[in-house]
Protein backbone atom coordinates (compact mmCIF):
# COMPACT_ATOMS: atom_id res chain seq x y z
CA UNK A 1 32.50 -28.91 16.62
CA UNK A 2 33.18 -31.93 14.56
CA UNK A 3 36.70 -32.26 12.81
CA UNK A 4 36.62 -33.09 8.89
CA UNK A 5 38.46 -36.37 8.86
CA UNK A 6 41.39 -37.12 6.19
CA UNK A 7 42.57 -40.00 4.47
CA UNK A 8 46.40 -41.64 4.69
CA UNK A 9 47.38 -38.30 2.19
CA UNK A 10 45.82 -36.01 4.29
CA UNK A 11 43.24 -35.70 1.86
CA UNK A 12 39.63 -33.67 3.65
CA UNK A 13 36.38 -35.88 3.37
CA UNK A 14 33.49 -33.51 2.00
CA UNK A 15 31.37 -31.47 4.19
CA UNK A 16 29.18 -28.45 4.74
CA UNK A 17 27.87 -27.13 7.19
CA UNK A 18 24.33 -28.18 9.74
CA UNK A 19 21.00 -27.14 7.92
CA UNK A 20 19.50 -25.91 11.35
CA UNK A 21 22.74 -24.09 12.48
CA UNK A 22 24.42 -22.72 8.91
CA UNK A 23 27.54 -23.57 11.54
CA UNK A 24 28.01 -26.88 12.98
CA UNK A 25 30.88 -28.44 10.51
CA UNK A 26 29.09 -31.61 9.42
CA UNK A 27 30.63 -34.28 7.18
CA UNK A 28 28.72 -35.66 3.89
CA UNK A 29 27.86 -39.07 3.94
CA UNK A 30 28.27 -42.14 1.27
CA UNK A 31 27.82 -45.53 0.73
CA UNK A 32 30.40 -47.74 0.77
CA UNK A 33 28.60 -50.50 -0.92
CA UNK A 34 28.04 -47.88 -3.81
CA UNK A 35 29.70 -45.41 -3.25
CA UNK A 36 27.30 -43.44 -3.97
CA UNK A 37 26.99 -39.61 -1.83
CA UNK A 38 23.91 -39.44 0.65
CA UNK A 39 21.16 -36.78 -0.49
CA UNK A 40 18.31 -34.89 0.79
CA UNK A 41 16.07 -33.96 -2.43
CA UNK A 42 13.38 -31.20 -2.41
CA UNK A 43 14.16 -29.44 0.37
CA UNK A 44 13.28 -26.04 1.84
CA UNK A 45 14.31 -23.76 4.80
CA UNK A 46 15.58 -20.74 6.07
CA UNK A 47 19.34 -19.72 5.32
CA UNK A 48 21.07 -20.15 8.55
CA UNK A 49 24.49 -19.92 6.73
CA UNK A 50 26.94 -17.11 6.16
CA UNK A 51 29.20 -16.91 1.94
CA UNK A 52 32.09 -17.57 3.76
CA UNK A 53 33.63 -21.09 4.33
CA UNK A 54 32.90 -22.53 8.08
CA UNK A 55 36.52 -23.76 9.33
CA UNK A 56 37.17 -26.78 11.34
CA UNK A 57 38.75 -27.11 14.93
CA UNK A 58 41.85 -28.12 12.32
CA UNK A 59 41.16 -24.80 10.42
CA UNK A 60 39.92 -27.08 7.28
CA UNK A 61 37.45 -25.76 4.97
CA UNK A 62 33.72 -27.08 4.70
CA UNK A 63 32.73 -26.77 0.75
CA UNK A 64 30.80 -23.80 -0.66
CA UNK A 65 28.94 -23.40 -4.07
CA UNK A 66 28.30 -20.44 -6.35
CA UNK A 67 24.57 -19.25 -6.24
CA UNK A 68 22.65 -19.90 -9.20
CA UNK A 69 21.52 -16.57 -9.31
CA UNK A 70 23.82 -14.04 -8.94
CA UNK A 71 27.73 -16.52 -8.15
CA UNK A 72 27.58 -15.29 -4.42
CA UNK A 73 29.04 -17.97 -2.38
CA UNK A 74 26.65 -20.66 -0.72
CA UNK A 75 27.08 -22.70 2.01
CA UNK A 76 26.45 -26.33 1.57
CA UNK A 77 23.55 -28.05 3.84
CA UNK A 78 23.80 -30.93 5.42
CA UNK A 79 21.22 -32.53 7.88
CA UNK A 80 21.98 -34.49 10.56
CA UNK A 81 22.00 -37.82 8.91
CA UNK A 82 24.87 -36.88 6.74
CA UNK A 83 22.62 -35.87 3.49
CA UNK A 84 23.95 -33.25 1.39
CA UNK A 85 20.48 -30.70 1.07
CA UNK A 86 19.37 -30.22 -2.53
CA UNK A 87 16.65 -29.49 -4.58
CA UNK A 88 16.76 -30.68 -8.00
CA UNK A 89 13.49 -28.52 -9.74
C-alpha cells in the first residue's frame, strides 16, 4: 500500500484509489512544467470501489466525490500512470 505523501505543512497530495482494485491508495499525478493534473478522459469499467474513503498506511484519506445521480459517495479512479479517470460526456 502506497503512503499519500505531504508537503513541509503536512499538507496530503491528492489521490484516489487503483481503477482495477477500487483499493490500492494511488496518488494523482501533475506536471510540474504546468502544473497541470494528469487525466484519463472517456473512460469505462466496472466499479471496483466501495462510498467510503480508502485510508492510507498513515490513516490519510484518498478523495471521494458525490455521484451525479443520486450524492452517494464515489471513489476517485486512478490508473496506474497516475491519471485521475474521467469522462467528460
Amino acid at each position: 500500500m502506497a503512503n499519500i505523501k505531504k508537503d513541509n505543512n503536512s499538507v496530503p497530495c491528492i489521490a484516489g484509489v487503483l481503477d482495477t482494485d477500487g483499493s490500492t491508495v494511488t496518488q494523482m499525478e501533475a506536471s510540474p512544467a504546468g502544473h497541470v493534473l494528469a487525466v484519463c478522459d472517456g473512460t469505462t469499467g466496472a466499479d471496483a470501489g466501495g462510498t467510503k474513503a480508502v485510508h492510507d498506511a498513515n490513516d490519510e484519506r484518498t478523495l471521494i466525490a458525490a455521484s451525479s445521480s443520486d450524492e452517494t459517495p464515489v471513489s476517485l479512479y486512478v490508473d496506474s500512470s497516475g491519471q485521475l479517470l474521467i469522462k467528460s460526456s
